[in-house]
N, C-alpha and C. Protein backbone atom coordinates (compact mmCIF):
# COMPACT_ATOMS: atom_id res chain seq x y z
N UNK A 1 32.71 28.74 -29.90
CA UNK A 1 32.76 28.17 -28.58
C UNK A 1 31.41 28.30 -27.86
N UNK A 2 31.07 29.37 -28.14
CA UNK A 2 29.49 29.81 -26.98
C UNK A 2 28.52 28.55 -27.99
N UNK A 3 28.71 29.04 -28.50
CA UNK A 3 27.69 27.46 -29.82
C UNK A 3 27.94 26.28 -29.38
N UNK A 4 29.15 25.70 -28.98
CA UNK A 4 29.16 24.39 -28.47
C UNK A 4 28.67 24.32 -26.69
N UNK A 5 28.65 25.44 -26.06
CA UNK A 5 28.70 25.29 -24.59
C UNK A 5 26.70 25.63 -24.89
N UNK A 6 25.82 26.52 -25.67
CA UNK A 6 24.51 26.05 -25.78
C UNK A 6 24.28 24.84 -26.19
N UNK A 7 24.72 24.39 -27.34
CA UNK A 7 24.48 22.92 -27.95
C UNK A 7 24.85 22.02 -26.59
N UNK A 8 25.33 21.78 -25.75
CA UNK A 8 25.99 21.20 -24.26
C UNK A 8 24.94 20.95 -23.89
N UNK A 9 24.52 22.41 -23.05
CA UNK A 9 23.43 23.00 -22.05
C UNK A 9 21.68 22.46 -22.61
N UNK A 10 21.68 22.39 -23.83
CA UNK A 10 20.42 21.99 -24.80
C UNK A 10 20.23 20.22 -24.35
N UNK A 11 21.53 19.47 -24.61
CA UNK A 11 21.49 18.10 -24.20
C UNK A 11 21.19 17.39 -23.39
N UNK A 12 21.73 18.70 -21.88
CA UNK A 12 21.49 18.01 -20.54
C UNK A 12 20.24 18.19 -20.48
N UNK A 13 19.89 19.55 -20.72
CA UNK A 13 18.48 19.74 -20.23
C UNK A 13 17.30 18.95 -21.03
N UNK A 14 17.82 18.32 -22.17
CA UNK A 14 16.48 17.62 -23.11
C UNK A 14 17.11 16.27 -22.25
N UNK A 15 18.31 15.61 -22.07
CA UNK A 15 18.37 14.55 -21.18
C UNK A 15 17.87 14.96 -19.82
N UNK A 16 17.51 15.56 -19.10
CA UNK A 16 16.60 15.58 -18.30
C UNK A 16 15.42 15.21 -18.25
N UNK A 17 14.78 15.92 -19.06
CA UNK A 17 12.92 16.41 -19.12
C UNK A 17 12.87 14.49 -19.67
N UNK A 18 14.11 14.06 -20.27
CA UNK A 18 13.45 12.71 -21.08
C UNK A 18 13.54 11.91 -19.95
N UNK A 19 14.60 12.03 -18.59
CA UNK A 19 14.50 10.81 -17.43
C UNK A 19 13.22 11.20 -16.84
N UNK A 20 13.23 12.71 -17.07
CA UNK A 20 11.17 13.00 -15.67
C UNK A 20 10.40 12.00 -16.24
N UNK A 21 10.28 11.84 -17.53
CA UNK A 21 9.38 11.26 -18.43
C UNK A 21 9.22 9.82 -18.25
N UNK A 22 10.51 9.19 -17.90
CA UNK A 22 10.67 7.75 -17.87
C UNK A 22 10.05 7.59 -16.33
N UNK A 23 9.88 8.11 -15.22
CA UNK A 23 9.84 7.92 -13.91
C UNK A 23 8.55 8.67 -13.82
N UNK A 24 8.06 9.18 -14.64
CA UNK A 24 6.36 9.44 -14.35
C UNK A 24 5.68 8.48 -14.66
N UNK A 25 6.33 8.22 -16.34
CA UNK A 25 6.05 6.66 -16.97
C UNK A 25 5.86 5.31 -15.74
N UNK A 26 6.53 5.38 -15.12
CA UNK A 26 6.81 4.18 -14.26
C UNK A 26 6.12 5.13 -13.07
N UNK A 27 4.85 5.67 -12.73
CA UNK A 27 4.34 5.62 -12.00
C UNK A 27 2.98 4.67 -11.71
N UNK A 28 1.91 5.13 -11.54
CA UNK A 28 0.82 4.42 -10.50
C UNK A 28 -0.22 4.36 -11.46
N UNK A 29 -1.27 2.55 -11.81
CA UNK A 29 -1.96 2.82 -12.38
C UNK A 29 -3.30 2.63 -10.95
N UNK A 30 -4.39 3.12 -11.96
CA UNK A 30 -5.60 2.74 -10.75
C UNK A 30 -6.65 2.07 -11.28
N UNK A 31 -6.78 1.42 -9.95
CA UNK A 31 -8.38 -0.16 -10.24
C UNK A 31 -9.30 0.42 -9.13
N UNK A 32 -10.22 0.24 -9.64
CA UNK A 32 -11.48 0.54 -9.38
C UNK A 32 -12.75 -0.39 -9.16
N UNK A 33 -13.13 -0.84 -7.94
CA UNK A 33 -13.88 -1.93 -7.48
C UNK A 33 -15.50 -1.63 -7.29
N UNK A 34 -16.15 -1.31 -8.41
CA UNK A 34 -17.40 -0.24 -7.99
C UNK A 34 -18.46 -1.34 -7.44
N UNK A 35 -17.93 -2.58 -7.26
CA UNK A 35 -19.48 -3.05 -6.68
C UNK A 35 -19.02 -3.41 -5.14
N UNK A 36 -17.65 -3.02 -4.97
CA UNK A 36 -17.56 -3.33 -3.29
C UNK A 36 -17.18 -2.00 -2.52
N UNK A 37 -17.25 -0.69 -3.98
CA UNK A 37 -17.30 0.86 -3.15
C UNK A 37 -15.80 0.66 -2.61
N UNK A 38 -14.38 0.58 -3.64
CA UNK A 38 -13.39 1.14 -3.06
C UNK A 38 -12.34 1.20 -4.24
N UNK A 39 -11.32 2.35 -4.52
CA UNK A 39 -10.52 2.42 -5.34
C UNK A 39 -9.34 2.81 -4.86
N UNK A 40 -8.06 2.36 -5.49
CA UNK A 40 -6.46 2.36 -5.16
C UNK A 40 -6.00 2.81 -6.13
N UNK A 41 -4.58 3.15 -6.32
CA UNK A 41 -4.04 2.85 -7.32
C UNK A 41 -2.65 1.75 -6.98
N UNK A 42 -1.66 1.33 -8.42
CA UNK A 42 -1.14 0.86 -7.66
C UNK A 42 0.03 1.28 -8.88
N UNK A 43 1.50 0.39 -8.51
CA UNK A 43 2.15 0.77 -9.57
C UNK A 43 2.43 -0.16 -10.74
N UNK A 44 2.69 0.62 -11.91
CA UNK A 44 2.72 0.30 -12.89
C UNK A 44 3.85 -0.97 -13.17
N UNK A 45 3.48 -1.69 -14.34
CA UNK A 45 3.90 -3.09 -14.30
C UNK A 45 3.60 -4.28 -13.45
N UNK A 46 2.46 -3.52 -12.60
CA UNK A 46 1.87 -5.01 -11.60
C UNK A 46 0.70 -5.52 -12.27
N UNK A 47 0.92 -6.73 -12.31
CA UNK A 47 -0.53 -7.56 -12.88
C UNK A 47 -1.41 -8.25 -11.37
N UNK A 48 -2.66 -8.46 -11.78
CA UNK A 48 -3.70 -8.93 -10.64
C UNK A 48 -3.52 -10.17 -10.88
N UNK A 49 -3.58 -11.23 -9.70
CA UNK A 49 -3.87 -12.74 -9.13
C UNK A 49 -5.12 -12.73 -8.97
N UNK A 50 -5.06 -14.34 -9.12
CA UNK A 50 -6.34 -14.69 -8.22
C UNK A 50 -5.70 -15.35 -6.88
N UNK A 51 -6.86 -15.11 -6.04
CA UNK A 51 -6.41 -15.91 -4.87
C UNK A 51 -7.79 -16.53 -4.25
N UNK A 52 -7.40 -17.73 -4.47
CA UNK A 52 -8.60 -18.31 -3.76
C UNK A 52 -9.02 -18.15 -2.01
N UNK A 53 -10.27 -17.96 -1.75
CA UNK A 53 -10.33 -17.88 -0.43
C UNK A 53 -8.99 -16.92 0.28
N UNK A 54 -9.19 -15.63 -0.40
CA UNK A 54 -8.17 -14.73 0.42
C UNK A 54 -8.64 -13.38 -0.29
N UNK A 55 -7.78 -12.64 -0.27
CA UNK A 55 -8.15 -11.14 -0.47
C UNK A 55 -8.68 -10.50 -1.58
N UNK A 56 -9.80 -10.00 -1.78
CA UNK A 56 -10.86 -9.21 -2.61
C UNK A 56 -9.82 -9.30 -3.89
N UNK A 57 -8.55 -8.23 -3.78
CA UNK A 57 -8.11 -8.33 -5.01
C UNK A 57 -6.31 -8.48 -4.49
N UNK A 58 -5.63 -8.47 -5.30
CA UNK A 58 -4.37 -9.31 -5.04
C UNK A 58 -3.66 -7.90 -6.90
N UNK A 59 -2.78 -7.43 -6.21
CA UNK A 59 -1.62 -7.14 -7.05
C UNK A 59 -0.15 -7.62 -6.56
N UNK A 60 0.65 -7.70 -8.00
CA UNK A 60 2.16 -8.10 -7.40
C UNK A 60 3.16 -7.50 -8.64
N UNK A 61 4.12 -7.17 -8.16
CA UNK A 61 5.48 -7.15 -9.27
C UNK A 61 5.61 -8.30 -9.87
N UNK A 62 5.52 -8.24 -11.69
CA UNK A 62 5.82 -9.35 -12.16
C UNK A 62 7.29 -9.91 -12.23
N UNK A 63 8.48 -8.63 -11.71
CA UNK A 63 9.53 -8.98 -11.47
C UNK A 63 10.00 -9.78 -9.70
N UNK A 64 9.65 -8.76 -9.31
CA UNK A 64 9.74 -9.25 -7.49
C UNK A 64 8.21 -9.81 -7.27
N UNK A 65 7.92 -10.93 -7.39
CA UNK A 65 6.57 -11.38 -7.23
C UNK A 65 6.25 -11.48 -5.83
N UNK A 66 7.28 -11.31 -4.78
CA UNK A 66 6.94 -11.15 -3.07
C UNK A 66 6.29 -9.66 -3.04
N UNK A 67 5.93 -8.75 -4.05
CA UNK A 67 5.85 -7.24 -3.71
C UNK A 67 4.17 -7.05 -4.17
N UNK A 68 3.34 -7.11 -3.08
CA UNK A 68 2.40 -6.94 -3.19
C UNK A 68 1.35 -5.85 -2.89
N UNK A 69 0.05 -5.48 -3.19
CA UNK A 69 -0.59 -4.50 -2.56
C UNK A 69 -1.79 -5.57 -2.74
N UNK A 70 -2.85 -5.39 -1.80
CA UNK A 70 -4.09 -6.09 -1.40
C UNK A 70 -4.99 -5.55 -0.97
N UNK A 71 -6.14 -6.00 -1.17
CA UNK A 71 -7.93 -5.37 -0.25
C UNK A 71 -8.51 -6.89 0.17
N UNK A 72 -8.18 -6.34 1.53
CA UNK A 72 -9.12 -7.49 2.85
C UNK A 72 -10.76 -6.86 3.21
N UNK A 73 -11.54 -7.39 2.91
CA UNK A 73 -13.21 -7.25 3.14
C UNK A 73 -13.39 -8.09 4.57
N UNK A 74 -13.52 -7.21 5.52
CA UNK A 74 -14.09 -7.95 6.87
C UNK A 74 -15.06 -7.07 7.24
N UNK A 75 -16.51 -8.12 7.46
CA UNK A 75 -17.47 -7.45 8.37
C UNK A 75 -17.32 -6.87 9.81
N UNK A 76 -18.01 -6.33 10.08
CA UNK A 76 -17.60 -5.01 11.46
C UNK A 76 -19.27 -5.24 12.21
N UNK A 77 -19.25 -5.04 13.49
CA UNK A 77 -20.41 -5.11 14.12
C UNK A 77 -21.25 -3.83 13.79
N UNK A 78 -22.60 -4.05 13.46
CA UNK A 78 -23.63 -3.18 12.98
C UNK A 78 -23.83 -1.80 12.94
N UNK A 79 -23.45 -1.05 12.55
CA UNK A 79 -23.37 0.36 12.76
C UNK A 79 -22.27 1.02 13.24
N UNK A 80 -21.19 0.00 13.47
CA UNK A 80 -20.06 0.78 14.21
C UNK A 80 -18.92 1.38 12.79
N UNK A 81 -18.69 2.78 13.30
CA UNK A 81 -17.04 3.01 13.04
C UNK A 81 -16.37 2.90 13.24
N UNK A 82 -14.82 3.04 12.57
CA UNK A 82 -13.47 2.98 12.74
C UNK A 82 -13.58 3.54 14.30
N UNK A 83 -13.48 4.94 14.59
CA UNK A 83 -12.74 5.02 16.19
C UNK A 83 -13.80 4.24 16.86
N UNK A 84 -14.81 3.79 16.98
CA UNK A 84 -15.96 3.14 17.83
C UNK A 84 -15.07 1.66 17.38
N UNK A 85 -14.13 1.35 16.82
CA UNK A 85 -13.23 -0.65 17.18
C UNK A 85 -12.37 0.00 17.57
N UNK A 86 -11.54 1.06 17.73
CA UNK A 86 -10.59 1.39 18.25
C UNK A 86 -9.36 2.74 18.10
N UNK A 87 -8.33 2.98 18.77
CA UNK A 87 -7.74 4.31 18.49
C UNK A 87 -6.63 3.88 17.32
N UNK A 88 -5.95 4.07 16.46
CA UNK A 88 -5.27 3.44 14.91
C UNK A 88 -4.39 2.78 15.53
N UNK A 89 -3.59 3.02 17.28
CA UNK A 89 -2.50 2.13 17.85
C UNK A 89 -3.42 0.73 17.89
N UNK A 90 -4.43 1.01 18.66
CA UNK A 90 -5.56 0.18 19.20
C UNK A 90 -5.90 -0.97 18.01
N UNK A 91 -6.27 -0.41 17.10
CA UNK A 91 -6.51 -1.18 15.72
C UNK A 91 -5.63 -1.69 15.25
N UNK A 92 -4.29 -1.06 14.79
CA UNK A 92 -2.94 -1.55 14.28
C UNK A 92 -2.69 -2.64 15.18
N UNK A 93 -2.79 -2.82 16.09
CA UNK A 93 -2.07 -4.00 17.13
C UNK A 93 -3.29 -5.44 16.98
N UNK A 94 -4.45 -5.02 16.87
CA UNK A 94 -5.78 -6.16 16.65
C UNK A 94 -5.14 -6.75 15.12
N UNK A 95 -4.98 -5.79 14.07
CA UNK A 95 -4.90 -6.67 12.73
C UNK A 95 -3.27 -7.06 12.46
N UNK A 96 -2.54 -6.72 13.05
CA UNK A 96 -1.18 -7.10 13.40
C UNK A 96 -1.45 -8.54 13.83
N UNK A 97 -1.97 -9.15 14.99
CA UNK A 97 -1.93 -9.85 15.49
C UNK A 97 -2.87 -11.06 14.77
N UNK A 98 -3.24 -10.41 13.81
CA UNK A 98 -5.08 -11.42 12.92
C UNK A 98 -4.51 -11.46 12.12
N UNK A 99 -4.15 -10.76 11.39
CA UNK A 99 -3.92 -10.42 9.61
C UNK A 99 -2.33 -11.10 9.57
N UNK A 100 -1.84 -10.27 10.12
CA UNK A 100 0.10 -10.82 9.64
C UNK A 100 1.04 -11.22 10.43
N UNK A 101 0.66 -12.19 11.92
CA UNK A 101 1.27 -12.91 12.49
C UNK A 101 0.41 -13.53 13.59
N UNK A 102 -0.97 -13.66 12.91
CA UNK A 102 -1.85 -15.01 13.54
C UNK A 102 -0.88 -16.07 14.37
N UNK A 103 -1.95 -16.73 15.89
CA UNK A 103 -1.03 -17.38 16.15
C UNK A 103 -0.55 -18.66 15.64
N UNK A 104 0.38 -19.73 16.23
CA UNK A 104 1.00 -20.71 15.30
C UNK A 104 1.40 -20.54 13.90
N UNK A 105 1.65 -18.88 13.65
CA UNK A 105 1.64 -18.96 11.87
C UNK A 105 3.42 -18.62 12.10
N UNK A 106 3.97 -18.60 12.96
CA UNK A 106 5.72 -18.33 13.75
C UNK A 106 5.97 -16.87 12.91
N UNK A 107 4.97 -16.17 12.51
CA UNK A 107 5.75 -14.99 12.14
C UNK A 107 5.11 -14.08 13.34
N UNK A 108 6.42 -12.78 13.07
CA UNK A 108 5.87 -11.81 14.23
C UNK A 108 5.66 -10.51 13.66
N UNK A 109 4.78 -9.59 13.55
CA UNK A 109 4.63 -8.30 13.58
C UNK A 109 4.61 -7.06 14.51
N UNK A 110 5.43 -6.32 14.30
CA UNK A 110 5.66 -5.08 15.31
C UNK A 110 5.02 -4.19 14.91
N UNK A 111 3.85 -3.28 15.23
CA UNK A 111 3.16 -2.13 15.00
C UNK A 111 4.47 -1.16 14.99
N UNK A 112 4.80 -0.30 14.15
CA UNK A 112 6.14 0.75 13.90
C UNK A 112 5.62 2.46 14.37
N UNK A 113 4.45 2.56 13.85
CA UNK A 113 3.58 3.72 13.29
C UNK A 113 2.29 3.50 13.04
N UNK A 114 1.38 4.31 13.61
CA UNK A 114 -0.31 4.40 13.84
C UNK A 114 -0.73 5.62 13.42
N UNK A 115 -1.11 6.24 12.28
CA UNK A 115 -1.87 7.87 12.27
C UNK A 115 -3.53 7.54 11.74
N UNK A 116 -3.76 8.46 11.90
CA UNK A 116 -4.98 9.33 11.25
C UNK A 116 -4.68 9.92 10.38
N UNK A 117 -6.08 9.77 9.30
CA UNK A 117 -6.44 11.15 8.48
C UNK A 117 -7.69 11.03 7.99
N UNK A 118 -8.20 12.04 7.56
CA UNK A 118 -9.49 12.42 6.81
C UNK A 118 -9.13 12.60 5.69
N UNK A 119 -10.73 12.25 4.81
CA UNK A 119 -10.36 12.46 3.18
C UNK A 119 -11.75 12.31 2.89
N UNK A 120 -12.48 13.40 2.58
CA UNK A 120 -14.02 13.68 2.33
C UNK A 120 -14.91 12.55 3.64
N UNK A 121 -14.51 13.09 4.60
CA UNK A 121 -15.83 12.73 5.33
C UNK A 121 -15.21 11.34 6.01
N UNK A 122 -14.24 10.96 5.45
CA UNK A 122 -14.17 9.54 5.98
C UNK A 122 -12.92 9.37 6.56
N UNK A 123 -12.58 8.45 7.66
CA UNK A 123 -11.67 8.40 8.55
C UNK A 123 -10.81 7.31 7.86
N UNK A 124 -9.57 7.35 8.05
CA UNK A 124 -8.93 6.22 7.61
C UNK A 124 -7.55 6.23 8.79
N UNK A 125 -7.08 4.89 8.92
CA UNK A 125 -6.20 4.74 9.63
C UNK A 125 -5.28 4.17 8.73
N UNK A 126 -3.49 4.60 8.85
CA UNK A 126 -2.64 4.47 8.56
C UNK A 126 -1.35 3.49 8.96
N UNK A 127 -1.41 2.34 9.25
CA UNK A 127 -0.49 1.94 9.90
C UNK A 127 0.37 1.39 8.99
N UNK A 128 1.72 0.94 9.97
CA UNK A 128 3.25 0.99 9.52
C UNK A 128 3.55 -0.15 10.71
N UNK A 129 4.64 -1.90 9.83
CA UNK A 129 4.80 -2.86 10.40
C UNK A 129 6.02 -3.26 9.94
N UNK A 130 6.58 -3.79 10.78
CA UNK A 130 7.54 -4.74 10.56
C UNK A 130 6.93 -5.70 10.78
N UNK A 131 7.92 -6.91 9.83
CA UNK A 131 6.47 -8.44 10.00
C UNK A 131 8.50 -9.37 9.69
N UNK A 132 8.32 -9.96 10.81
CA UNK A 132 9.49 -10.99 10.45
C UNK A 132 8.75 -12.54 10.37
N UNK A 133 8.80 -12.94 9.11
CA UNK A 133 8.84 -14.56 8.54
C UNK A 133 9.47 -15.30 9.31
N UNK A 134 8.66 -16.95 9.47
CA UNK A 134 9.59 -17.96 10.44
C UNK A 134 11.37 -17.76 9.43
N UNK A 135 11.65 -17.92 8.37
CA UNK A 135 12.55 -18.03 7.95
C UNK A 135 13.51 -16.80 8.33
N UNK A 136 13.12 -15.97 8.76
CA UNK A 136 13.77 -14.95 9.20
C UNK A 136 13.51 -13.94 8.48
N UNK A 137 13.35 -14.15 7.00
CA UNK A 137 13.55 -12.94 6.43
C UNK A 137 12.38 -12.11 7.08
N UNK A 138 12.77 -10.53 6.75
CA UNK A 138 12.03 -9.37 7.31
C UNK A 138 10.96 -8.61 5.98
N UNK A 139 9.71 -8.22 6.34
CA UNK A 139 9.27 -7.88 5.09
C UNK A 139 8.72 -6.03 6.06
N UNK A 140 8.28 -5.32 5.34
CA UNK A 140 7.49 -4.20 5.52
C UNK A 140 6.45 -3.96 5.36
N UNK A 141 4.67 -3.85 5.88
CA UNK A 141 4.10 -3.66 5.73
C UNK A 141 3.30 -2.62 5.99
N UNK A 142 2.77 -1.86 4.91
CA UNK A 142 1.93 -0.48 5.67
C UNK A 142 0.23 -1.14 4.92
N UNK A 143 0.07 -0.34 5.47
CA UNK A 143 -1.67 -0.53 5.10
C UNK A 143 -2.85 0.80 5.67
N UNK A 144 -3.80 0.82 5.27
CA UNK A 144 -4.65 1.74 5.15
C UNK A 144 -5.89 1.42 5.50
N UNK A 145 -6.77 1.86 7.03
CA UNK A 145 -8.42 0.50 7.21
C UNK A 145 -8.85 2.05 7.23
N UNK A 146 -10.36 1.86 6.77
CA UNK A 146 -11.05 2.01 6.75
C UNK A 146 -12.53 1.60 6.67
N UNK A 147 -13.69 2.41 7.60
CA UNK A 147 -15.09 1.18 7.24
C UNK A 147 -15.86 2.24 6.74
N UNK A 148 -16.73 1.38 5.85
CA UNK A 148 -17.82 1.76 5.31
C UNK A 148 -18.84 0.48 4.97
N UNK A 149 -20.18 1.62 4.90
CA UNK A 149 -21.33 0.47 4.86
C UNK A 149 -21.04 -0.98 5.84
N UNK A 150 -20.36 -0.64 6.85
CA UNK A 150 -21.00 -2.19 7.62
C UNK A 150 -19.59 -2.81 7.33
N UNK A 151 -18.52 -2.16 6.83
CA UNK A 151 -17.59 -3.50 6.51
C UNK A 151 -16.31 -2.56 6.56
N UNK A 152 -15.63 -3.14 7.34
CA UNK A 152 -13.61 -2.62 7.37
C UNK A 152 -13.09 -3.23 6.26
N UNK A 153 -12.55 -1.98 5.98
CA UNK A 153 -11.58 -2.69 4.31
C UNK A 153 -9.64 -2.34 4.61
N UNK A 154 -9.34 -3.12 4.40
CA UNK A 154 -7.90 -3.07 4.43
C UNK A 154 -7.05 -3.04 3.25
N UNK A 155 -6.41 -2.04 3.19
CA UNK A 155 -5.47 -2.04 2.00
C UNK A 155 -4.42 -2.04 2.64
N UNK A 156 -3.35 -3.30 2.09
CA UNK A 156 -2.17 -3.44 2.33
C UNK A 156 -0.98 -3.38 1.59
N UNK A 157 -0.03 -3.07 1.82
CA UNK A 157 1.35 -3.10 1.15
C UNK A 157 2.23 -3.55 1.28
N UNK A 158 2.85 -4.87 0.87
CA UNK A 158 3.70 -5.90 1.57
C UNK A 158 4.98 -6.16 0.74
N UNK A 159 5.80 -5.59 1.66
CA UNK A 159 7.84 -5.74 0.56
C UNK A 159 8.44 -5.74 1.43
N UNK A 160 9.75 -6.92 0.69
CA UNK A 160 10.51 -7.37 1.43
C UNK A 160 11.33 -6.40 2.05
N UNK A 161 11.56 -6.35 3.02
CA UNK A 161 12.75 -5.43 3.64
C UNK A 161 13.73 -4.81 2.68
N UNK A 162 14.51 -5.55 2.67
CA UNK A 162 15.55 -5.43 1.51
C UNK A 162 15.32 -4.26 0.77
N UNK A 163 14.13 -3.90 -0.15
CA UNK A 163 13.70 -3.36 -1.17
C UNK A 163 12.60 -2.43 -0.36
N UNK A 164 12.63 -2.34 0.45
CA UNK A 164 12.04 -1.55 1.49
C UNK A 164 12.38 0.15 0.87
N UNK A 165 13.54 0.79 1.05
CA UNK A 165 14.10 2.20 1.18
C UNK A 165 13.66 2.21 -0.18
N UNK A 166 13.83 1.26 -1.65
CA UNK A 166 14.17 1.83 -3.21
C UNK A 166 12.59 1.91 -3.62
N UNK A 167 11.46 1.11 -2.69
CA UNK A 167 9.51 1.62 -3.23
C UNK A 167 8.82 2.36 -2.32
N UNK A 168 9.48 2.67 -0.89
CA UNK A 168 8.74 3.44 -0.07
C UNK A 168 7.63 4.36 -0.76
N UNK A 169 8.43 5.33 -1.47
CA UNK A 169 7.75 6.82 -1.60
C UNK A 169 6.71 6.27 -2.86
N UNK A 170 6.66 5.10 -3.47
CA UNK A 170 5.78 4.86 -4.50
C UNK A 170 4.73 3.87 -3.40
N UNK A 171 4.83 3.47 -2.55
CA UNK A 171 4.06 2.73 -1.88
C UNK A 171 3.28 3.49 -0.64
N UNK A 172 4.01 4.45 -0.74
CA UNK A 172 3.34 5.55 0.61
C UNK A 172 2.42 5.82 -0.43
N UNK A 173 2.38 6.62 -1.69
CA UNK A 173 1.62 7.17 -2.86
C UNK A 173 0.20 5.92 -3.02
N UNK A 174 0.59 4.52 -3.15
CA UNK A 174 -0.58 3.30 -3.48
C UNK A 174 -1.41 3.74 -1.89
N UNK A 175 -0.52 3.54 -1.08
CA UNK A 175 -1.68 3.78 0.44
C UNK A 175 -2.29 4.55 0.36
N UNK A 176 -1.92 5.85 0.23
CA UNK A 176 -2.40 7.23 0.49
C UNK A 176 -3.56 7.36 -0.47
N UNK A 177 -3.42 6.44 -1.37
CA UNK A 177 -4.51 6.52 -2.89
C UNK A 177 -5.60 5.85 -2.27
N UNK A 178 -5.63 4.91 -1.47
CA UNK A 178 -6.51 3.81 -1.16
C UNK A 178 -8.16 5.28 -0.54
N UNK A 179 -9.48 4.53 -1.25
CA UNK A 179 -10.34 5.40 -0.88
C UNK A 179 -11.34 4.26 -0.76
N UNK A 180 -12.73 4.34 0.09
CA UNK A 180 -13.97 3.82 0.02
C UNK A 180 -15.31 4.70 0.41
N UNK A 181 -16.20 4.22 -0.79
CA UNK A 181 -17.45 5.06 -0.85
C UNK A 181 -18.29 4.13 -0.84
């Protein structure tokens, strides 16, 4: 009997260590942009687009192809930093209003969440959106600005509502990865 209740206890626990394995597996790969000085990671099974006349680089789920992460390159006036355009509410509400519900484009974005943080020397702002489509549907967007050399870079993270709660904590992980040197 004790032989069958180890042989048991042996199963669950090797069926364990084998699901950690599958869900590390299915974590985050990383791209690396060394001639525009910025690296992400993102998650695994996303392939890169092209996009004409739009964002530096373009990832998506080849299953949910609405599930994206992105880098926006916008010049910044001469010498200025992040808090010198604004405080991250201050900023979050400028690219809210430019970036993901320009006017006549009938979508709307709500700034949710604005932080700070540091990460070797460099400031980055954190923001958190709701973005509702003319069609109604609702999507989630967080994103990550930061400037360097003369230029604000935006990393964004864009999923549909819906699927919002089941990539959070892998999409908080792609933001939080986002760096520029």
């Amino acid at each position: 009997m004790w032989k069958r209740i180890a042989f048991i206890l042996i199963l669950v626990l090797s069926f364990s260590l084998s699901n950690s394995g599958v869900a590390t597996a299915g974590g985050l790969k990383s791209f690396v942009d060394s001639n525009d000085g910025y690296q992400f990671s993102y998650p695994n099974g996303w392939v890169q687009v092209k996009v004409a006349n739009g964002p530096d680089v373009v990832f998506h789920d080849l299953i949910e192809v609405s599930e994206n992460v992105s880098v926006v390159i916008s010049p910044v006036p001469e010498g200025k930093t992040l808090p010198e355009l604004g405080t991250p509410t201050e900023v979050g509400y400028k690219l809210g209003k430019a970036a993901l519900a320009p006017p006549d484009s009938g979508r709307s974005a709500e700034l949710v969440n604005a932080a700070q943080r540091e990460v070797d020397g460099k400031i980055y702002y954190l923001l958190e959106y709701e973005v509702k489509l003319p069609n109604q549907q609702q999507r989630h967007n967080i994103a990550s600005v930061a400037v360097s050399r003369g230029k604000l870079f935006t990393f964004n993270a864009s999923i549909p509502e819906k699927r919002w709660q089941k990539v959070q904590r892998i999409m908080d992980e792609a933001v939080n990865s986002f760096s520029v040197y």
